[in-house]
N, C-alpha and C. Protein backbone atom coordinates (compact mmCIF):
# COMPACT_ATOMS: atom_id res chain seq x y z
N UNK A 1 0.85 -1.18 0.00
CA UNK A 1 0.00 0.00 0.00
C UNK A 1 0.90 1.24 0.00
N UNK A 2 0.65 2.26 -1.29
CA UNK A 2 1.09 3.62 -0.84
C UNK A 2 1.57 4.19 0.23
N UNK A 3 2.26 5.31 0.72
CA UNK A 3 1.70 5.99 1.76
C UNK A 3 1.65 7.96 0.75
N UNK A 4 0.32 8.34 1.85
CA UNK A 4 -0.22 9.52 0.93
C UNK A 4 0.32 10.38 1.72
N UNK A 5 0.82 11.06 0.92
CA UNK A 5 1.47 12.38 1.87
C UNK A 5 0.42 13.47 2.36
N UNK A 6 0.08 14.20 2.96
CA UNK A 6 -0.98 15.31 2.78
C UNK A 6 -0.31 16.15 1.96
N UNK A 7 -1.15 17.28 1.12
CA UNK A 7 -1.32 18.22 0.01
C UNK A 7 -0.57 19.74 0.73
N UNK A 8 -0.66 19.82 1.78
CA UNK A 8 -0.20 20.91 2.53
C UNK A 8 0.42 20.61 3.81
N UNK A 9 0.92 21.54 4.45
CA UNK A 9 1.50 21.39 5.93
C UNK A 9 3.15 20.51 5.76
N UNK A 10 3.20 20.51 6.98
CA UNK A 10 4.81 19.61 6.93
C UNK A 10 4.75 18.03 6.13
N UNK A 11 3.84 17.59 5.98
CA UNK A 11 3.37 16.23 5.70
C UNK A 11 3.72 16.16 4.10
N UNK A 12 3.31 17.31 3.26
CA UNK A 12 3.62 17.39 2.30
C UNK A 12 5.21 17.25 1.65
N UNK A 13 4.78 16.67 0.07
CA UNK A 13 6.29 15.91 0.07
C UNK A 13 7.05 17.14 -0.28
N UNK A 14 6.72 18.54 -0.83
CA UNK A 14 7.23 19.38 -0.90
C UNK A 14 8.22 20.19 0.57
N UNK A 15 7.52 19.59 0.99
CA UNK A 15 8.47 19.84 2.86
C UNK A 15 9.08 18.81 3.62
N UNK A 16 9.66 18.22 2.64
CA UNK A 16 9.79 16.62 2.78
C UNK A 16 11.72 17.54 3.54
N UNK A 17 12.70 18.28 3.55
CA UNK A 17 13.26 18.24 3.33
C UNK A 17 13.67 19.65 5.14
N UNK A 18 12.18 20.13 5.11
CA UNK A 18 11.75 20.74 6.04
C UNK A 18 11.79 19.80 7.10
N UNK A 19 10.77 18.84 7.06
CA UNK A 19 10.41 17.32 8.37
C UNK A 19 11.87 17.18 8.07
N UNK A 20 12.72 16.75 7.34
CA UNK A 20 13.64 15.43 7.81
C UNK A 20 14.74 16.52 8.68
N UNK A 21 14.70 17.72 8.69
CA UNK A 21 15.46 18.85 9.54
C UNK A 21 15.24 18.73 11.38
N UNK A 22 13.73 18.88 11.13
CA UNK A 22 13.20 19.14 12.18
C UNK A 22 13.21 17.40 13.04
N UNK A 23 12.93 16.12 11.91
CA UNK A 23 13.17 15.24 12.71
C UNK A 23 14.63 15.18 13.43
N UNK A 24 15.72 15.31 12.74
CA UNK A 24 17.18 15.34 13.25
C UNK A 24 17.01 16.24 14.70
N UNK A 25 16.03 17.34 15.05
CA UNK A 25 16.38 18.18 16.04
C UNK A 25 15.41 17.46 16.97
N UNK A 26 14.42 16.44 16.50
CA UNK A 26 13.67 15.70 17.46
C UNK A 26 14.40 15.07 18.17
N UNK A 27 14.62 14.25 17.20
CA UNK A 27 16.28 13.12 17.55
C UNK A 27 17.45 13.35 18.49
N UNK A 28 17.46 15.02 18.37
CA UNK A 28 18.56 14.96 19.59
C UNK A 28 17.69 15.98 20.76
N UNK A 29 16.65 15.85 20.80
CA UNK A 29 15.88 16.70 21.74
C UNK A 29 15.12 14.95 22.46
N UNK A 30 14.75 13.97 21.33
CA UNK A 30 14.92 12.55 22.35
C UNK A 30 15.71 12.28 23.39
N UNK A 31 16.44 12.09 22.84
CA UNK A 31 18.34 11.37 23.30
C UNK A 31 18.98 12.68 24.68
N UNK A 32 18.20 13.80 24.51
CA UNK A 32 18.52 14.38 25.79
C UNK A 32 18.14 14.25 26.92
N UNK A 33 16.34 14.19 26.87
CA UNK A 33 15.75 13.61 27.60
C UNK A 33 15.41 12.30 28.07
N UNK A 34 15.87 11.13 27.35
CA UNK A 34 16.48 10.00 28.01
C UNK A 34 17.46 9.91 28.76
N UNK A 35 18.66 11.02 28.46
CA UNK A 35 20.15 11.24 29.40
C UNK A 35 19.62 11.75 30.36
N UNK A 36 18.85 12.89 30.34
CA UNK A 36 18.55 13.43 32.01
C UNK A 36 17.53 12.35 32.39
N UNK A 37 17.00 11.38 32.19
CA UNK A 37 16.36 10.55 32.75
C UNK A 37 17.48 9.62 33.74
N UNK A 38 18.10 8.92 32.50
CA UNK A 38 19.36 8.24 33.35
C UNK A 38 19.95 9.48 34.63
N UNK A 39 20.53 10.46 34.12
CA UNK A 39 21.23 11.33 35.46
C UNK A 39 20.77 11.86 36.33
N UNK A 40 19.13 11.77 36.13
CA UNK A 40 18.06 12.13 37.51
C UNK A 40 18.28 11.22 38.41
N UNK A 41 17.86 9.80 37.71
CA UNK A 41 18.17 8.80 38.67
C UNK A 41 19.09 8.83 39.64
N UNK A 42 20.19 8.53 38.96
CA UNK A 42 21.67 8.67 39.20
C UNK A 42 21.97 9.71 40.57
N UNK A 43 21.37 11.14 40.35
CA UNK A 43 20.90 12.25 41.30
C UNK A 43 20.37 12.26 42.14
N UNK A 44 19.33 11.37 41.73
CA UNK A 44 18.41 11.31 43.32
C UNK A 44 18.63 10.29 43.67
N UNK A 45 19.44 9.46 43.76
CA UNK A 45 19.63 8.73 44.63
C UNK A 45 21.67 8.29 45.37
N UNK A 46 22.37 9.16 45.10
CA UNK A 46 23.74 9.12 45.54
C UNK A 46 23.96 10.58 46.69
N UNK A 47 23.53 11.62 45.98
CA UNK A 47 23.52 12.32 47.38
C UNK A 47 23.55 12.10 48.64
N UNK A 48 24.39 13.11 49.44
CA UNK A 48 23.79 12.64 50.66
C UNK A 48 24.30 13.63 51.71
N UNK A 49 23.52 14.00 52.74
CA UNK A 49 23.51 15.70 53.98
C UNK A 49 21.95 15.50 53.82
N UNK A 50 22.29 17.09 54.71
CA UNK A 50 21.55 17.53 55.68
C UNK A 50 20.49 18.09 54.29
N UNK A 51 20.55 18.58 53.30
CA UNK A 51 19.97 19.44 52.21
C UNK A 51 19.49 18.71 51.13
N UNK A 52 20.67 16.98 51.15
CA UNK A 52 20.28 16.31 49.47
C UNK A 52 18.74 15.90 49.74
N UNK A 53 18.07 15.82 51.02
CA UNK A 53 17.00 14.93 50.38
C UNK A 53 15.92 15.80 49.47
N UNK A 54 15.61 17.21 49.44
CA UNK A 54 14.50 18.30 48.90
C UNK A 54 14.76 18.07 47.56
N UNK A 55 16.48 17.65 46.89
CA UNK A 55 16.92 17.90 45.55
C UNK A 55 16.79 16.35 45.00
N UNK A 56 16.65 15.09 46.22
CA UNK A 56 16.59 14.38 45.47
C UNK A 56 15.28 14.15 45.17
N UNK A 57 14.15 14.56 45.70
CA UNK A 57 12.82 14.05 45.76
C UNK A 57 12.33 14.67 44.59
N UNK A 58 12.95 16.24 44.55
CA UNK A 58 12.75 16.85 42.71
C UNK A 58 13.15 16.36 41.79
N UNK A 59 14.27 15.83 42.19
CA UNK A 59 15.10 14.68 40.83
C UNK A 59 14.04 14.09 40.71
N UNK A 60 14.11 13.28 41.09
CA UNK A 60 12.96 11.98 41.39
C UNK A 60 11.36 11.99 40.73
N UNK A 61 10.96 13.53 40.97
CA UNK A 61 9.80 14.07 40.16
C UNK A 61 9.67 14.15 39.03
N UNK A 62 10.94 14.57 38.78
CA UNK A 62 10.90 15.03 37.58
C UNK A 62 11.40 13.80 36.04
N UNK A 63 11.74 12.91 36.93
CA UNK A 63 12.14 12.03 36.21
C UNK A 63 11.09 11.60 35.34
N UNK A 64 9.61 11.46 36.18
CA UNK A 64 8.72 10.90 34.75
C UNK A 64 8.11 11.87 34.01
N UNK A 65 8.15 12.94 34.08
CA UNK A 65 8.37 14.34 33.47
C UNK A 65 9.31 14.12 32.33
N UNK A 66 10.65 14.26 32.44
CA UNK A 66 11.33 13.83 31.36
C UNK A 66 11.17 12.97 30.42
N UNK A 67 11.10 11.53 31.00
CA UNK A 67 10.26 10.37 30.95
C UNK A 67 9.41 10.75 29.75
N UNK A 68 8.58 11.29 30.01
CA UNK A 68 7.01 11.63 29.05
C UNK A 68 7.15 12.40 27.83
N UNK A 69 8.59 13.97 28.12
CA UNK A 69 8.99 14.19 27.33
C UNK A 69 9.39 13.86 26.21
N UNK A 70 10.84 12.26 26.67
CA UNK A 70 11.25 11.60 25.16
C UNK A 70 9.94 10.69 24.08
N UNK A 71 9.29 10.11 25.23
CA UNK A 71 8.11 9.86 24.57
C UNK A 71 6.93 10.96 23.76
N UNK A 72 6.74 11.81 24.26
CA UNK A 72 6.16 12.81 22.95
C UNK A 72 6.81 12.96 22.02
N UNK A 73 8.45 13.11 22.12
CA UNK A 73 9.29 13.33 20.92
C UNK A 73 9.62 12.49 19.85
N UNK A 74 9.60 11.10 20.67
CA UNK A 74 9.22 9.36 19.82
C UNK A 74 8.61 9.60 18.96
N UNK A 75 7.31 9.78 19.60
CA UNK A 75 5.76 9.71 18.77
C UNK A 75 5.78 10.77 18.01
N UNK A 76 6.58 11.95 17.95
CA UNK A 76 6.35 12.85 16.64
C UNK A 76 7.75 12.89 15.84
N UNK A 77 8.65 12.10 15.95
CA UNK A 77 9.57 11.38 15.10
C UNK A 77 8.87 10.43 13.88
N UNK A 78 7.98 9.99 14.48
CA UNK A 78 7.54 8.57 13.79
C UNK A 78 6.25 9.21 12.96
N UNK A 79 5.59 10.21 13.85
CA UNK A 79 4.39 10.81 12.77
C UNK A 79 5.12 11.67 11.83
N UNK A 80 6.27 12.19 11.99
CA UNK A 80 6.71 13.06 10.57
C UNK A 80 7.77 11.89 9.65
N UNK A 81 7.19 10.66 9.99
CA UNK A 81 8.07 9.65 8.85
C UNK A 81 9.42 9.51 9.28
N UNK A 82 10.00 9.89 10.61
CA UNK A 82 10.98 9.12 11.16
C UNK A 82 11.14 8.27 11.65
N UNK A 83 12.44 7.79 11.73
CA UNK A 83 12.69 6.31 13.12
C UNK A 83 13.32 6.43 13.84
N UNK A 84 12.90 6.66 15.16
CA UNK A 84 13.32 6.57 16.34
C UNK A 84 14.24 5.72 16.67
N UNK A 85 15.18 6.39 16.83
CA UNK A 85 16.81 5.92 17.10
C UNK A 85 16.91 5.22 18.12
N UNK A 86 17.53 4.28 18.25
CA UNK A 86 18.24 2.74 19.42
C UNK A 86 19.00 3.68 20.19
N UNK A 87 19.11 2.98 21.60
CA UNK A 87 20.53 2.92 21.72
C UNK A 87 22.38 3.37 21.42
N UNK A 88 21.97 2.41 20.06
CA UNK A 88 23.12 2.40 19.67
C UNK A 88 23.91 3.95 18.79
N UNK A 89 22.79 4.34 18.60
CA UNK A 89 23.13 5.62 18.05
C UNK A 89 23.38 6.70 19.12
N UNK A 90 23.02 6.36 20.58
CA UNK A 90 23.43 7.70 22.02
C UNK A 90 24.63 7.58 22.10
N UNK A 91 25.15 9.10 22.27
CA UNK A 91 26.38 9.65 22.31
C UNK A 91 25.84 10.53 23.64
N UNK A 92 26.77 10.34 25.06
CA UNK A 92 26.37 11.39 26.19
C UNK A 92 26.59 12.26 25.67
N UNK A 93 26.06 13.31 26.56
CA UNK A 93 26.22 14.89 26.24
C UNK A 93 26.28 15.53 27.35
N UNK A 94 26.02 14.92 28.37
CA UNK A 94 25.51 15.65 29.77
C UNK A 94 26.70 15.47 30.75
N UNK A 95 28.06 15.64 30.59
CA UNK A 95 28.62 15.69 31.17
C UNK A 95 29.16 16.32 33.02
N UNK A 96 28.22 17.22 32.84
CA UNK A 96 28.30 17.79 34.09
C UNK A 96 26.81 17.12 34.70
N UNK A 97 26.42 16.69 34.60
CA UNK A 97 25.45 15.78 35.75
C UNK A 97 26.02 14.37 36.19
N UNK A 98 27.21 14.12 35.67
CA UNK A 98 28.09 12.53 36.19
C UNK A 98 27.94 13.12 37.95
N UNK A 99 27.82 12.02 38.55
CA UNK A 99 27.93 12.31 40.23
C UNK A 99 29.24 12.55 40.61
N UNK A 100 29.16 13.53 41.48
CA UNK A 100 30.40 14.14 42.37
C UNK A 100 31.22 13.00 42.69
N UNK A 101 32.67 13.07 43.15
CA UNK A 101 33.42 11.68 43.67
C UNK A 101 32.69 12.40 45.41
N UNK A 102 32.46 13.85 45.69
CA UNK A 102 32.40 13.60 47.06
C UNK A 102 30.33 13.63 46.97
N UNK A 103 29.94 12.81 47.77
CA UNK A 103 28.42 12.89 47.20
C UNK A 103 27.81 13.58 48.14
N UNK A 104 28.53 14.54 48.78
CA UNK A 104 27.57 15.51 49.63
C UNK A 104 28.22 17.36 48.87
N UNK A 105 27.86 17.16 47.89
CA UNK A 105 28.53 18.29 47.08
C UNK A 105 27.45 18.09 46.13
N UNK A 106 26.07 18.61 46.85
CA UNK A 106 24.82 19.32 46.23
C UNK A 106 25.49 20.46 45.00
N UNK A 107 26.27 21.23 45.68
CA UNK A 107 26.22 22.51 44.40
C UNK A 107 26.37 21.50 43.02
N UNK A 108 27.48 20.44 42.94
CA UNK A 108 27.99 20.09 41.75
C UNK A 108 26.46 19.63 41.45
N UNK A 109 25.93 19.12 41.72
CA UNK A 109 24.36 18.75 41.17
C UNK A 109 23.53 18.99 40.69
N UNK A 110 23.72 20.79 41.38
CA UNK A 110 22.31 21.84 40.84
C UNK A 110 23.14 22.18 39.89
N UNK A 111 24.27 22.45 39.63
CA UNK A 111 24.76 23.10 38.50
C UNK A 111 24.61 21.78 37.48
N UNK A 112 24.96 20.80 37.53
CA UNK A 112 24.64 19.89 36.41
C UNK A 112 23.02 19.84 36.42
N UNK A 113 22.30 20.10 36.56
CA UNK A 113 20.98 20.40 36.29
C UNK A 113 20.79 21.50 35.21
N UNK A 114 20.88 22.77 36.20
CA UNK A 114 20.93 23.97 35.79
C UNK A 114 21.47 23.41 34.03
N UNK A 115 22.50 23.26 34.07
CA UNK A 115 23.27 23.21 32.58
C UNK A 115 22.82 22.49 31.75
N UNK A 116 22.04 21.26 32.03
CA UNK A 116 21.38 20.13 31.37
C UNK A 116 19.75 20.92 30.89
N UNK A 117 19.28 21.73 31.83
CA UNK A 117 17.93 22.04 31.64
C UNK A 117 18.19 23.39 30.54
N UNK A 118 19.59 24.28 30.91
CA UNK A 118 19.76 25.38 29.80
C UNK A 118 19.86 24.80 28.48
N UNK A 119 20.94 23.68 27.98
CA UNK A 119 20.86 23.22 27.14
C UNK A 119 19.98 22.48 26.37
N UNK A 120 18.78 22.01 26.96
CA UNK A 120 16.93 21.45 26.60
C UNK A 120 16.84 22.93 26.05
N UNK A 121 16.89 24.21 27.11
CA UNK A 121 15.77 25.46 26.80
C UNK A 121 16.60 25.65 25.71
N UNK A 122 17.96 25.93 25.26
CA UNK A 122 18.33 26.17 24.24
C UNK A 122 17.91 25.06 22.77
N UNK A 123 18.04 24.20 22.91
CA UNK A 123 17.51 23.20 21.84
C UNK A 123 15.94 23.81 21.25
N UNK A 124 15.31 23.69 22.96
CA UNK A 124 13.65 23.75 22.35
C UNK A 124 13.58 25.14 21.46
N UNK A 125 14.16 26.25 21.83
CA UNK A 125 14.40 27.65 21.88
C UNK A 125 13.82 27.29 19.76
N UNK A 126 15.54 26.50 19.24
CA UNK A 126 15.89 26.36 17.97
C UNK A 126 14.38 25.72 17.50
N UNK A 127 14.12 24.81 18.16
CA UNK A 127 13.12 23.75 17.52
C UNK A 127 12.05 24.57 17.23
N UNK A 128 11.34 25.54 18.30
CA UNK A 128 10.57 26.33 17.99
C UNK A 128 10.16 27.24 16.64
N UNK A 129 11.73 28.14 16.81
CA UNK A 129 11.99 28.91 15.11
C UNK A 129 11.94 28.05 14.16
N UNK A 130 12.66 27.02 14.21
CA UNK A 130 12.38 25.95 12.99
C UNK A 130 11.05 25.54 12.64
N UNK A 131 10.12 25.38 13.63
CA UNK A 131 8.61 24.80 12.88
C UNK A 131 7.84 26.16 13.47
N UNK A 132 8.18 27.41 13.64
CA UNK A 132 7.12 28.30 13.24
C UNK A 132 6.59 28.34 11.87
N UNK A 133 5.51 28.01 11.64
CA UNK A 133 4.74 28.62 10.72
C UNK A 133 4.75 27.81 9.50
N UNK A 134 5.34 26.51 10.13
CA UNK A 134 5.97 25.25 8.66
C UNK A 134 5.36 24.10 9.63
N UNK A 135 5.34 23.69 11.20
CA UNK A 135 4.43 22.34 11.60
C UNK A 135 4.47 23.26 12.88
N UNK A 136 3.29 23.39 13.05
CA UNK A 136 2.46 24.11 14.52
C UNK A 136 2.72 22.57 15.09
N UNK A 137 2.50 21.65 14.84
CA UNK A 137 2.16 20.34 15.93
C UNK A 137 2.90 20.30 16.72
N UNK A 138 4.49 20.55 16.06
CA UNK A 138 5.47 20.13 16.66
C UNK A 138 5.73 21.31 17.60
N UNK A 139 5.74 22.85 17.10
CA UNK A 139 5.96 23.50 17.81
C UNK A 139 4.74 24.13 18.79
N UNK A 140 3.79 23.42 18.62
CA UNK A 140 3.25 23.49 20.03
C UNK A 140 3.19 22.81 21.15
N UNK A 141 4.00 21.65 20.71
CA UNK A 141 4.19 20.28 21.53
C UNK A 141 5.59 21.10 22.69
N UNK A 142 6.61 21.46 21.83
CA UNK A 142 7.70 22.03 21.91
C UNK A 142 7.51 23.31 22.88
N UNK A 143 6.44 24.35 22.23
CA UNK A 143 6.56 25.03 23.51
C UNK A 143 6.04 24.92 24.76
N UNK A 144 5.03 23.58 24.99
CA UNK A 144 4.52 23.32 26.27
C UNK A 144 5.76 22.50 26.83
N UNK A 145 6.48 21.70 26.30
CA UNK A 145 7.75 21.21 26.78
C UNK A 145 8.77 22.30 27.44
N UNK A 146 9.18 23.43 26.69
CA UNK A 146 10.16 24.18 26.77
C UNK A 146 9.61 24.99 28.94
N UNK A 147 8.55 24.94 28.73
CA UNK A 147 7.36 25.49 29.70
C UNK A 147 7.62 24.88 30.70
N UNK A 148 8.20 23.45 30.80
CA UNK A 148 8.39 22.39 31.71
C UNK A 148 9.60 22.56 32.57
N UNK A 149 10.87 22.40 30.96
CA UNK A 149 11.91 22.89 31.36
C UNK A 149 12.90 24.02 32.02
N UNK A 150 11.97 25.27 31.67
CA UNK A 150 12.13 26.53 32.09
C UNK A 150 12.21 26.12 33.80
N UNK A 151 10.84 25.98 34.19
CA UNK A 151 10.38 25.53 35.50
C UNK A 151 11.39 25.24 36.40
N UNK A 152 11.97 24.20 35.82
CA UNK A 152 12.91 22.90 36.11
C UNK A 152 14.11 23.91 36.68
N UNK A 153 14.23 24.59 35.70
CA UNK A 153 15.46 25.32 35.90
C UNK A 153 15.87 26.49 36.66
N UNK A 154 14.37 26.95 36.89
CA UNK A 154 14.34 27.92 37.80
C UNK A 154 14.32 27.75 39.31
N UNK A 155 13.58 26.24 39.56
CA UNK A 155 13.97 25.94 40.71
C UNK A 155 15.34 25.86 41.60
N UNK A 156 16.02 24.76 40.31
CA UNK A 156 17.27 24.44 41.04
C UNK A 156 18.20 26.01 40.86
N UNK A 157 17.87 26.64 40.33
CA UNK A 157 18.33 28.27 40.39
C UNK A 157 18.67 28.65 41.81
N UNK A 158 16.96 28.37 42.60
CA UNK A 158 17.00 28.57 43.90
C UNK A 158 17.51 27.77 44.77
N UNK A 159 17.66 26.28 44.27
CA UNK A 159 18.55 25.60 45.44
C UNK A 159 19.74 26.15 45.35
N UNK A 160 20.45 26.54 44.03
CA UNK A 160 21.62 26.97 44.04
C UNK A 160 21.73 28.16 44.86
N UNK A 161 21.08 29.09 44.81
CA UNK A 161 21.23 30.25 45.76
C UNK A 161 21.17 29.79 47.46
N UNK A 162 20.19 28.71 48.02
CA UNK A 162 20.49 27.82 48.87
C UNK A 162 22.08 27.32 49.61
N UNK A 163 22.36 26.49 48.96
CA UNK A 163 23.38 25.94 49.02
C UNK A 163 24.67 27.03 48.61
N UNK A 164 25.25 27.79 47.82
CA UNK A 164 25.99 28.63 47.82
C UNK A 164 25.20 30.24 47.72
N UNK A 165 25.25 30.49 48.92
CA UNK A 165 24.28 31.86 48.97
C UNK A 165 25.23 33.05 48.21
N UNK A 166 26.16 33.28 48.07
CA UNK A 166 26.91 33.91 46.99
C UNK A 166 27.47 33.94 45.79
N UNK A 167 26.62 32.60 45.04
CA UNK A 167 25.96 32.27 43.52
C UNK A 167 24.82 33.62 42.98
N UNK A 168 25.38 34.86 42.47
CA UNK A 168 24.06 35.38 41.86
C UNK A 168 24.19 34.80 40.66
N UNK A 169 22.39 35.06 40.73
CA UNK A 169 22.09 34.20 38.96
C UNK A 169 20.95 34.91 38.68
């Protein structure tokens, strides 16, 4: 059986070249949010003082948050005629969320957050301009995501001011 492209919108084969752009930025807007899945974990549960438990229980929250994220991004990989990448194709990226060697060294934590969640807002930021006005789906999916992440980031903002009270940010 065929498959029919639609006549207009991103679907169309004339934007065939548009989707396979925007899938590549799915693809690594997936593969991020599976890594902060793994390094939430990882986060909320090696810490340890008087302060890790508030940061790990947000880790911890937020994990199926993320979670839900790579899965919306799956499912609109595969509706704009992509395939959702294995495994074998992840390359880390998140280097500053690896756990501290000392594990009561919260700051190193919020800052690997902080940096992991700037680099999402920066991605979504791109993804956005890219499907203005060429696939609303995606970029409305994208800016209720970006909405998430912001959040995310503003919190641990404040643990950081917490934990090193002479961090302005």
């Amino acid at each position: 059986m065929a498959t029919r492209n639609a006549s207009q919108g991103i679907l169309a084969d004339e934007n065939a070249e548009a989707r396979e752009g925007i899938v590549e930025l799915l693809k690594q807007a997936y593969f991020a949010e599976l890594e902060t899945v793994i390094n939430y974990v990882t986060n909320s549960t090696n810490p340890d003082g008087l302060r890790a438990q508030e940061i790990k229980e947000s880790l911890l929250e937020d994990v199926q948050e993320e979670l839900g994220h790579a899965q919306q991004f799956a499912a609109r990989i595969k509706e704009l005629y992509g395939v959702v990448p294995s495994s074998v194709d992840f390359v880390a990226q998140q280097h500053a969320l690896a756990p501290p060697t000392d594990q009561t060294d919260l700051a190193h934590v919020i800052k690997g957050v902080i940096e992991a969640e700037t680099s999402a807002i920066e991605l979504y930021n791109k993804l956005i301009d890219v499907t203005d006005g060429v696939d609303p789906v995606t970029n409305d999916m994208v800016i209720a995501i970006l909405h998430d992440e912001e959040g995310h980031r503003r919190l641990f903002e404040g643990f950081l001011r917490e934990v090193e009270p002479d961090s302005a940010r």
